[in-house]
Protein backbone atom coordinates (compact mmCIF):
# COMPACT_ATOMS: atom_id res chain seq x y z
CA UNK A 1 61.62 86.29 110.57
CA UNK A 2 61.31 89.15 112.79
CA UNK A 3 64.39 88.31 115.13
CA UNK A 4 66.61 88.04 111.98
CA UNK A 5 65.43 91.57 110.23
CA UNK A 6 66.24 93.42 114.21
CA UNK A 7 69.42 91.19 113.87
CA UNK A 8 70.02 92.78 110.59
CA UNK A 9 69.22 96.41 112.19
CA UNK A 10 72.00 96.05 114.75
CA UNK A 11 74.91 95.18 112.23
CA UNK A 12 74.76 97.66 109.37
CA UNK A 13 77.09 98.78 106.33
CA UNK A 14 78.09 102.50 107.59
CA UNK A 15 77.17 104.41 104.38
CA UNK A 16 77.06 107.89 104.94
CA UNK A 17 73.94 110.04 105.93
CA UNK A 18 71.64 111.98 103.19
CA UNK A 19 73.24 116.00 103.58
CA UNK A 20 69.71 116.98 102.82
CA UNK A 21 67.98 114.85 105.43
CA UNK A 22 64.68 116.57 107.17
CA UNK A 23 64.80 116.49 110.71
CA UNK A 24 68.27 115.56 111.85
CA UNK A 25 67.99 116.12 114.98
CA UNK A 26 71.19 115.33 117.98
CA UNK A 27 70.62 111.70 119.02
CA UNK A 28 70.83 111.41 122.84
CA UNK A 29 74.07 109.65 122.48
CA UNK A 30 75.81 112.60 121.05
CA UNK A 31 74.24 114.79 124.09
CA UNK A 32 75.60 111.94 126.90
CA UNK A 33 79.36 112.41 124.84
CA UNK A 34 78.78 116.22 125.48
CA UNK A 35 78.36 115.98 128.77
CA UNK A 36 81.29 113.68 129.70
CA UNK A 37 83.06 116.20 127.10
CA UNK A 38 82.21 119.47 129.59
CA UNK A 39 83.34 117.08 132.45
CA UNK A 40 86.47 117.81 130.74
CA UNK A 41 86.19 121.79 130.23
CA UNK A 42 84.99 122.35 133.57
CA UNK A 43 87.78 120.84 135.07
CA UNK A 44 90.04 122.93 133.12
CA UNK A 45 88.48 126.17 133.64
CA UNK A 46 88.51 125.25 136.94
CA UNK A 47 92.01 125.20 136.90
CA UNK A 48 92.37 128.88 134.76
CA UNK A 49 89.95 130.18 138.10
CA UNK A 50 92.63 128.70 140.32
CA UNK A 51 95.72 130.24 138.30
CA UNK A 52 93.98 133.58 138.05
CA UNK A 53 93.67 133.81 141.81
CA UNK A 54 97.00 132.41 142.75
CA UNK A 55 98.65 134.77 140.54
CA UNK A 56 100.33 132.89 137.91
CA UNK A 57 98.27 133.67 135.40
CA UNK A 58 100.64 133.25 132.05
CA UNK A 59 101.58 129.60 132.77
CA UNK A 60 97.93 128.66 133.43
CA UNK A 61 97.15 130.41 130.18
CA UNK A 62 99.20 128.42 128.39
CA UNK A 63 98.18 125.28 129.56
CA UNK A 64 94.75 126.25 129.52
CA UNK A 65 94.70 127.00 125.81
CA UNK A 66 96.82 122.97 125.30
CA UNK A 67 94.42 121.71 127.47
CA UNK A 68 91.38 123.05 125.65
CA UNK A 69 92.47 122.43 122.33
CA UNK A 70 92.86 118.52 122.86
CA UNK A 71 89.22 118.50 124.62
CA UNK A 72 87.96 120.41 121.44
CA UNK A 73 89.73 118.94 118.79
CA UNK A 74 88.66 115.24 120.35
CA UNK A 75 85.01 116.96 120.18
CA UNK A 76 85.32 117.92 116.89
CA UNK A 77 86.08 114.54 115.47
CA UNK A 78 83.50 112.75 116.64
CA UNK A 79 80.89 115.01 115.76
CA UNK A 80 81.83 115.55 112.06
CA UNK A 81 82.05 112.17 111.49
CA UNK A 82 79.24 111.17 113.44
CA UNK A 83 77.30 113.78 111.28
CA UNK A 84 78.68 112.32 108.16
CA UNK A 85 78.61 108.30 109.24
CA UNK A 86 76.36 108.10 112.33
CA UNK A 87 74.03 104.56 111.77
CA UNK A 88 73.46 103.84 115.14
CA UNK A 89 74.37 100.42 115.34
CA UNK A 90 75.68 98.00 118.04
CA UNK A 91 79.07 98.48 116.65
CA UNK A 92 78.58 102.22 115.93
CA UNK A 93 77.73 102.66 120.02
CA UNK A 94 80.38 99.78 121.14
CA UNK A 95 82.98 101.88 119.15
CA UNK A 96 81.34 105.24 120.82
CA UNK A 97 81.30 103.88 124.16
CA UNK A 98 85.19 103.34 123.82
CA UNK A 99 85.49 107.61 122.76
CA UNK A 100 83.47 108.29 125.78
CA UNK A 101 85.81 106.26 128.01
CA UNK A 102 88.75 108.02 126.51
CA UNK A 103 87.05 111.27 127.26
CA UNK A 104 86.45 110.99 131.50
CA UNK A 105 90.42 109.24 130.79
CA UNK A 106 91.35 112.85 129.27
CA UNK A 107 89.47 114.60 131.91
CA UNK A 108 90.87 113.05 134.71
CA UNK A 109 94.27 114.08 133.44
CA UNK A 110 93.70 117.92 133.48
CA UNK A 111 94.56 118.28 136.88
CA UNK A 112 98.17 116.80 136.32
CA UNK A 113 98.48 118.73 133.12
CA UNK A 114 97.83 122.17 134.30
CA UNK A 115 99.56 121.19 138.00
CA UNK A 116 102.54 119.80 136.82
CA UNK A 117 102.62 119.72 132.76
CA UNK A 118 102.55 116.26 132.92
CA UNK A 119 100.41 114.99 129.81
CA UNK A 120 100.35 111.60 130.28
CA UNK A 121 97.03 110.76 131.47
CA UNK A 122 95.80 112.96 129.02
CA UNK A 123 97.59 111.28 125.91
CA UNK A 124 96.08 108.21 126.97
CA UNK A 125 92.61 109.56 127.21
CA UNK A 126 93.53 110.84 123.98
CA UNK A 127 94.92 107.82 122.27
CA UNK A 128 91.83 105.72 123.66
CA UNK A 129 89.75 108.35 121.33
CA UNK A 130 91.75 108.45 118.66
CA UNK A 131 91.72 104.35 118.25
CA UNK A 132 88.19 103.54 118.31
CA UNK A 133 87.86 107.12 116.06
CA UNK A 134 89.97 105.54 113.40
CA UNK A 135 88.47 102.10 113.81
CA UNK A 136 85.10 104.17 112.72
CA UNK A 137 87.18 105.51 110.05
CA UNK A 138 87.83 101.97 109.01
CA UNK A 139 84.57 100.57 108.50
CA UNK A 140 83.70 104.23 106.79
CA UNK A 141 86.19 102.81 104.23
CA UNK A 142 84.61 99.62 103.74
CA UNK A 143 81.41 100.38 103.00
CA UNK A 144 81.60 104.03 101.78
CA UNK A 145 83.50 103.08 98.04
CA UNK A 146 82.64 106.49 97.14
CA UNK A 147 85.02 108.45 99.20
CA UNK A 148 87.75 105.75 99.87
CA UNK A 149 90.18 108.40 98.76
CA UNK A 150 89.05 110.68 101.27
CA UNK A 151 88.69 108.53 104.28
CA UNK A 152 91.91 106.95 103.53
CA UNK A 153 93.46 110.18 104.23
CA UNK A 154 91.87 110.78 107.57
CA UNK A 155 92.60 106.90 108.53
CA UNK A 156 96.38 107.97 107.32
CA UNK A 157 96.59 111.41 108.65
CA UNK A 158 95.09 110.34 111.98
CA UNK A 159 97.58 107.69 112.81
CA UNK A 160 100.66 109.27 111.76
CA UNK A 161 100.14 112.49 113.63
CA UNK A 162 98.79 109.95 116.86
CA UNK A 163 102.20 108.45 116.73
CA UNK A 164 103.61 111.90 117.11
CA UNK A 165 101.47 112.72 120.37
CA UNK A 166 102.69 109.71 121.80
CA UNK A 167 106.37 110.19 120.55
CA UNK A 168 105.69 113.54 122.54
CA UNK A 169 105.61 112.09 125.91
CA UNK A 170 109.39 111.31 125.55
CA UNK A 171 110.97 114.43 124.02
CA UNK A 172 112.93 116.88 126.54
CA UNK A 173 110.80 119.51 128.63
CA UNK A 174 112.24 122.39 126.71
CA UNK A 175 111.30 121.11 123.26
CA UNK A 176 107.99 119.80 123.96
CA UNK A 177 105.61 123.34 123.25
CA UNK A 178 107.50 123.36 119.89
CA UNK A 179 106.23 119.82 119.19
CA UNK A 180 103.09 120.19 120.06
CA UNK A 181 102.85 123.45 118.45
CA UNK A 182 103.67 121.45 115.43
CA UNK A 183 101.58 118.38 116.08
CA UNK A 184 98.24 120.44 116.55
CA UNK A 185 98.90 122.75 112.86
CA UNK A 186 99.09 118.97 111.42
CA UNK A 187 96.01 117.51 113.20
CA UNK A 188 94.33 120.74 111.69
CA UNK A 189 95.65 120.08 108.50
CA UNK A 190 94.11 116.49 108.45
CA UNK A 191 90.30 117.66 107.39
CA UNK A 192 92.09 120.01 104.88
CA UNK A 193 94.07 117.35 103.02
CA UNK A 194 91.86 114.70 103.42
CA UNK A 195 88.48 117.02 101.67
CA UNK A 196 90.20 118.32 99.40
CA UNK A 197 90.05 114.32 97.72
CA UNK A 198 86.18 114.87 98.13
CA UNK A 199 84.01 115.78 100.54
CA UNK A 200 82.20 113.76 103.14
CA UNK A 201 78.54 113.78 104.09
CA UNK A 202 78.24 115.70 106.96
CA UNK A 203 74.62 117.51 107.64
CA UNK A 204 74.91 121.32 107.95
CA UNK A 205 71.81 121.65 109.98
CA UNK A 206 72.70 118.79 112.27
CA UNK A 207 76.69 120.25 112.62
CA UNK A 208 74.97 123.59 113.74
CA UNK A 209 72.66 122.20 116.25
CA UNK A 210 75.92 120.27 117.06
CA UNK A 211 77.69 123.66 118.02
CA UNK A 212 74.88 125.00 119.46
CA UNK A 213 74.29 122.81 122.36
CA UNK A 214 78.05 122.55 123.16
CA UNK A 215 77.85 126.51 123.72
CA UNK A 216 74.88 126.27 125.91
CA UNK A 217 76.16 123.08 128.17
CA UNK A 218 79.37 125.39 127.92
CA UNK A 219 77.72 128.55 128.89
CA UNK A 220 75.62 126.63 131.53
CA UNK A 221 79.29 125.30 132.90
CA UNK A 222 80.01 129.40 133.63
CA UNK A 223 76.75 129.93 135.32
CA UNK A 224 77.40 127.21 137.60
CA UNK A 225 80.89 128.32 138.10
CA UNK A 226 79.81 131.64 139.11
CA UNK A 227 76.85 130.28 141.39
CA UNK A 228 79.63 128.08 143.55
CA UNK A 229 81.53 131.46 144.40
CA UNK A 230 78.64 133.47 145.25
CA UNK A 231 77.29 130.66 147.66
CA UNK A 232 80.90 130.24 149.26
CA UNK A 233 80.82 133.98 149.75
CA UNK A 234 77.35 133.60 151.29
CA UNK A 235 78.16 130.62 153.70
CA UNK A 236 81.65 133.17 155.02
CA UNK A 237 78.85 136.45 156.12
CA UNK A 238 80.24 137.81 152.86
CA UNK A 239 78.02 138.91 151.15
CA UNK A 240 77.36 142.77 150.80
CA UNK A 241 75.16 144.87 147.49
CA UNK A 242 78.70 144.72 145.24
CA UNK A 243 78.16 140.95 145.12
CA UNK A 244 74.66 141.98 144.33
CA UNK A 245 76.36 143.53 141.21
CA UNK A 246 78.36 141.13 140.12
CA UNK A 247 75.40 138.52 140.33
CA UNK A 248 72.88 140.67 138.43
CA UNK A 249 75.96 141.51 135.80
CA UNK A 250 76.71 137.84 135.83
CA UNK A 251 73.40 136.40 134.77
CA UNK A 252 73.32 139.67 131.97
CA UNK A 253 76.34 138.78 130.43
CA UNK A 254 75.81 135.24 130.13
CA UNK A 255 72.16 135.80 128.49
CA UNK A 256 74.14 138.55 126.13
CA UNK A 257 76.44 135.57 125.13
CA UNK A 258 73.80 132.91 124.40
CA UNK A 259 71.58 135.88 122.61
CA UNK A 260 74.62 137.28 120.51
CA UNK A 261 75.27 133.74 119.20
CA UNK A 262 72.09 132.01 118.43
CA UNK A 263 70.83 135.52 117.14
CA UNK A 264 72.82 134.17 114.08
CA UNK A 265 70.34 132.16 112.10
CA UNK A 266 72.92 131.31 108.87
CA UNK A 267 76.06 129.35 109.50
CA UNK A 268 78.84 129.04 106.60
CA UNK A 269 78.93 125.19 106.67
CA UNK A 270 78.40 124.82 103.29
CA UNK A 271 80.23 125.93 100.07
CA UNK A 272 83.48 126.01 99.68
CA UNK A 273 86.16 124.20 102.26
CA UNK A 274 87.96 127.49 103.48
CA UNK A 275 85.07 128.57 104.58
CA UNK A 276 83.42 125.63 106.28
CA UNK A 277 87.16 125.43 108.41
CA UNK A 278 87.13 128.89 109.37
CA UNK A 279 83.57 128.45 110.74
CA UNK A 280 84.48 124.97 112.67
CA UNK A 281 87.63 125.72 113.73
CA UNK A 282 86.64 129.60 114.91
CA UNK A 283 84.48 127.61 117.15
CA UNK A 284 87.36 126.73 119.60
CA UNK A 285 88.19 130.71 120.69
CA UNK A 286 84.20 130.88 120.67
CA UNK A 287 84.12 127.50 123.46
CA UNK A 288 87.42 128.55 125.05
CA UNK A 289 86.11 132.12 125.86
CA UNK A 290 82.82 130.66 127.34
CA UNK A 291 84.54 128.70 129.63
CA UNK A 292 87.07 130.99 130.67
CA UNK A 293 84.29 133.71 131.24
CA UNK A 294 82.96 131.47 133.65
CA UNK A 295 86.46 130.86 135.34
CA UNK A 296 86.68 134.56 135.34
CA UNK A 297 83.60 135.23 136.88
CA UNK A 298 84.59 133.13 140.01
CA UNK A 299 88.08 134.31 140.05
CA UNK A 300 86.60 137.81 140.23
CA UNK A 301 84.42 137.36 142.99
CA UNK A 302 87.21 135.44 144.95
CA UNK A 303 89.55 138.32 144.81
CA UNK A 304 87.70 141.30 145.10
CA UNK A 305 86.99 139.45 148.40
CA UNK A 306 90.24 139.36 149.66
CA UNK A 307 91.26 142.89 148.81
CA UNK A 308 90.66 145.91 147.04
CA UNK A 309 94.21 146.28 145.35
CA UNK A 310 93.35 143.12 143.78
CA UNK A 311 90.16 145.05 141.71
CA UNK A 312 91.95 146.00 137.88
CA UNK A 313 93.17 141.84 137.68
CA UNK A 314 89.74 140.96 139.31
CA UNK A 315 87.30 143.21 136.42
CA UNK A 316 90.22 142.06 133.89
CA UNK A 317 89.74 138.17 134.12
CA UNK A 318 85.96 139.01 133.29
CA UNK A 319 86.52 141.55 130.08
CA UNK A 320 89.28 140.38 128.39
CA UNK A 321 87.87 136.70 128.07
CA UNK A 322 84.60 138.27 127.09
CA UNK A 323 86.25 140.29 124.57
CA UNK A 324 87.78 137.44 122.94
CA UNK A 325 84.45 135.78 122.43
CA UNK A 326 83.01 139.08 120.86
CA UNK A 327 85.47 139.46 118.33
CA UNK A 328 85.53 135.50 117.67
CA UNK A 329 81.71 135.56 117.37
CA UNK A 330 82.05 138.68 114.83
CA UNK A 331 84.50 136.71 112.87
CA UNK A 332 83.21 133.45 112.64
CA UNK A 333 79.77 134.65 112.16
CA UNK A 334 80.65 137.63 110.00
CA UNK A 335 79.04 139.78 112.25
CA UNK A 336 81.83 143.00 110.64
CA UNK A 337 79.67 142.66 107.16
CA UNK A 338 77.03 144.55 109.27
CA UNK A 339 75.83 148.40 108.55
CA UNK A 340 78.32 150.86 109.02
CA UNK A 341 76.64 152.74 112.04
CA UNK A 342 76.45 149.34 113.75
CA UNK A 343 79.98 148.68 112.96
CA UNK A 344 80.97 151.96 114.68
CA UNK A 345 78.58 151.83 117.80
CA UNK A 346 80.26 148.18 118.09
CA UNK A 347 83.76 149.96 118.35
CA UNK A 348 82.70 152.16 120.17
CA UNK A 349 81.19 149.48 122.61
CA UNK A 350 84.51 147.74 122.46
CA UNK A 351 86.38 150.96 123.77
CA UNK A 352 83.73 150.72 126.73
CA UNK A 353 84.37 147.46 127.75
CA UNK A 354 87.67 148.11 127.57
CA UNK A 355 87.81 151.09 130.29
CA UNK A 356 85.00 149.22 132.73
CA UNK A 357 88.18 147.17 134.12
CA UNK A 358 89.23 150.42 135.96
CA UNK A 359 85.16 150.75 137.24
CA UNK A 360 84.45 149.73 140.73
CA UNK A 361 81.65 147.76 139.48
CA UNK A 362 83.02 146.22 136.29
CA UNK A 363 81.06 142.92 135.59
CA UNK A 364 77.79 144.69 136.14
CA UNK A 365 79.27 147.50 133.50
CA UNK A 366 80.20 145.08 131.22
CA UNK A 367 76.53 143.20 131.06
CA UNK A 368 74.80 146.45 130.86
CA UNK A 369 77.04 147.00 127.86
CA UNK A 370 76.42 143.89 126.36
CA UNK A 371 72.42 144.55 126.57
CA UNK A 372 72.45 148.12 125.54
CA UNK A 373 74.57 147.07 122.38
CA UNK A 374 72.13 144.33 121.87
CA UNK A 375 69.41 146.25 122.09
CA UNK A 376 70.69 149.39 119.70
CA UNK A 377 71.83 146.21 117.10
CA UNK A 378 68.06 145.50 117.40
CA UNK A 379 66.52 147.89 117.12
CA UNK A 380 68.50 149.34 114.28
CA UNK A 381 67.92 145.84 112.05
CA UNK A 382 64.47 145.91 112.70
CA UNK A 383 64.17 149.99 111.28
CA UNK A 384 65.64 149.14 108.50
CA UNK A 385 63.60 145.92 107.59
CA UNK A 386 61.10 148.88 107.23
């Protein structure tokens, strides 16, 4: 009797999960999927480092910014569903195992995209995902009556706009950033249309733990980014008290980061659906900057190495993605509904940060910037709790 109940256990109906249930925790198979996920981002910020040192900065830009959006919006898919549908069966994982396979597909096709802007390997990696995610979708459908309406949408609006990713491959070079420009506002659109029928059962709690990790395995991506360069410098005899800087400014701005975002103990993942987007989909500047702090961080120490001209682009690769994160971080987390006076000192921060890429010693500027802001927000919150 035993063997058939387990048998039982590993073939469920995939009803969703209780909202409200205590203790939902990340399972470890969601943590392995994030880290063949920031396989993925590290190999693209790897190649933003690269394009920031060889000087073509614009074009690896914009293929940064495709690149990262498919890794993210991939991300994104699995984890609101799997917060909404996750019952950890042998199909469940089967189906899962197939999404991680598309993923390390999708990340060995960054090189070729940002090298050449040839997407193929990617799509595939992509299309891989996308097949097993609808297939999830599918049995969703047949169990969840409830919200048929709703996951028919996603099972609709996810295949259509898969067909145009693929159609994609085969339109002209000079049309294709208008198509995908057009294919990514309609994958965002899918969650939109396909709520607004009723919403599914994701966990808030479990979505912001979700988040969470992905910005420290992120964040832990830049430290390690930064800690290659300074060891290459090392094993050339180059290493001399500005590296010093940039190490000890390094390590502050990166504990800043992580202290600035998980300082933020409500999320807006509930209430109403405008505002539950603009929280998960704020999230991809918040990822993107992470990352590309960490590719700046190398890319500074690699050409302030070669010479001092190159010093303005070098502190610039640092600030401006740090900026980015800042003002994404304020927005998603509504960190501008603050007092006044901390509003103000924030600006004036800002304006700071800003100037330190003319400093000789920018990075360390910047993280000594971060902290002292940190430590005036603070300070200030805790007076007036009194």
């Amino acid at each position: 009797m035993s063997d058939v109940t387990n048998s039982k256990a590993l073939f469920k109906r995939m009803l969703p999960r209780n909202p409200h249930e205590v203790h939902r925790a990340s399972t470890s198979l969601e943590l392995l999927f994030d880290l063949v996920f920031v396989t993925a981002v590290a190999l693209a910020a790897a190649r933003l480092h690269h394009s920031m040192v060889e000087h073509h900065l614009a074009q690896g830009l914009l293929s940064y910014v495709m690149v990262f959006f498919a890794i993210w919006w991939a991300w994104m898919g699995f984890s609101w569903f799997a917060s909404a549908y996750d019952v950890d069966d042998v199909p469940y994982r089967l189906m899962v195992f197939v999404q991680l396979a598309g993923a390390l597909v999708m990340a060995a096709g960054v090189p070729s995209a940002f090298d050449a802007g040839n997407f193929l390997v990617l799509t595939i990696g992509f299309v891989i995902m996308r097949l097993a995610q609808i297939g999830q979708w599918m049995r969703a459908w047949r169990s969840d009556v409830a919200r048929r309406k709703t996951i028919g949408r996603y099972i609709k609006g996810l295949s259509v706009v898969q067909l145009g990713w693929v159609a994609l491959l085969f339109v002209p070079a000079q049309y294709k950033m208008i198509g995908f420009c057009i294919l990514a506002v309609l994958e965002l659109l899918i969650p939109s249309w396909a709520e607004s029928a009723g919403s599914t059962s994701y966990h808030p709690e479990h979505i912001v733990e979700r988040y969470g990790l992905f910005t420290i395995i992120v964040l832990g991506e830049s430290i390690l980014s930064s800690s290659n360069a300074l060891q290459t410098l090392v094993s050339k005899g180059q290493f001399d008290l500005s590296f010093v800087q940039t190490a000890v400014g390094a390590v502050l701005i990166v504990f800043t980061m992580w202290w600035n975002y998980f300082q933020q103990t409500e999320h807006d993942v509930v209430g109403n659906l405008k505002t539950v987007l603009l929280w998960g989909y704020g999230h991809f500047f918040i990822f993107a900057a992470v990352a590309a702090v960490g590719a700046g961080l190398s890319a500074h120490i690699d050409l302030i190495g070669v010479a001092a001209d190159n010093r303005v682009s070098a502190n610039a690769v640092v600030v401006v993605p740090v900026l980015v994160y800042e003002l994404s971080l304020g927005v998603v987390h509504r960190r501008f509904d603050l007092t006044r006076r901390i509003s103000q000192v924030w600006l004036l921060n800002v304006a700071l940060m800003v100037a330190s890429i003319w400093t000789d010693s920018a990075v360390l500027y910047l993280g000594l910037l971060m902290m002292a802001f940190l430590g005036f927000k603070l300070w200030h919150l805790r007076a007036m709790s009194y």
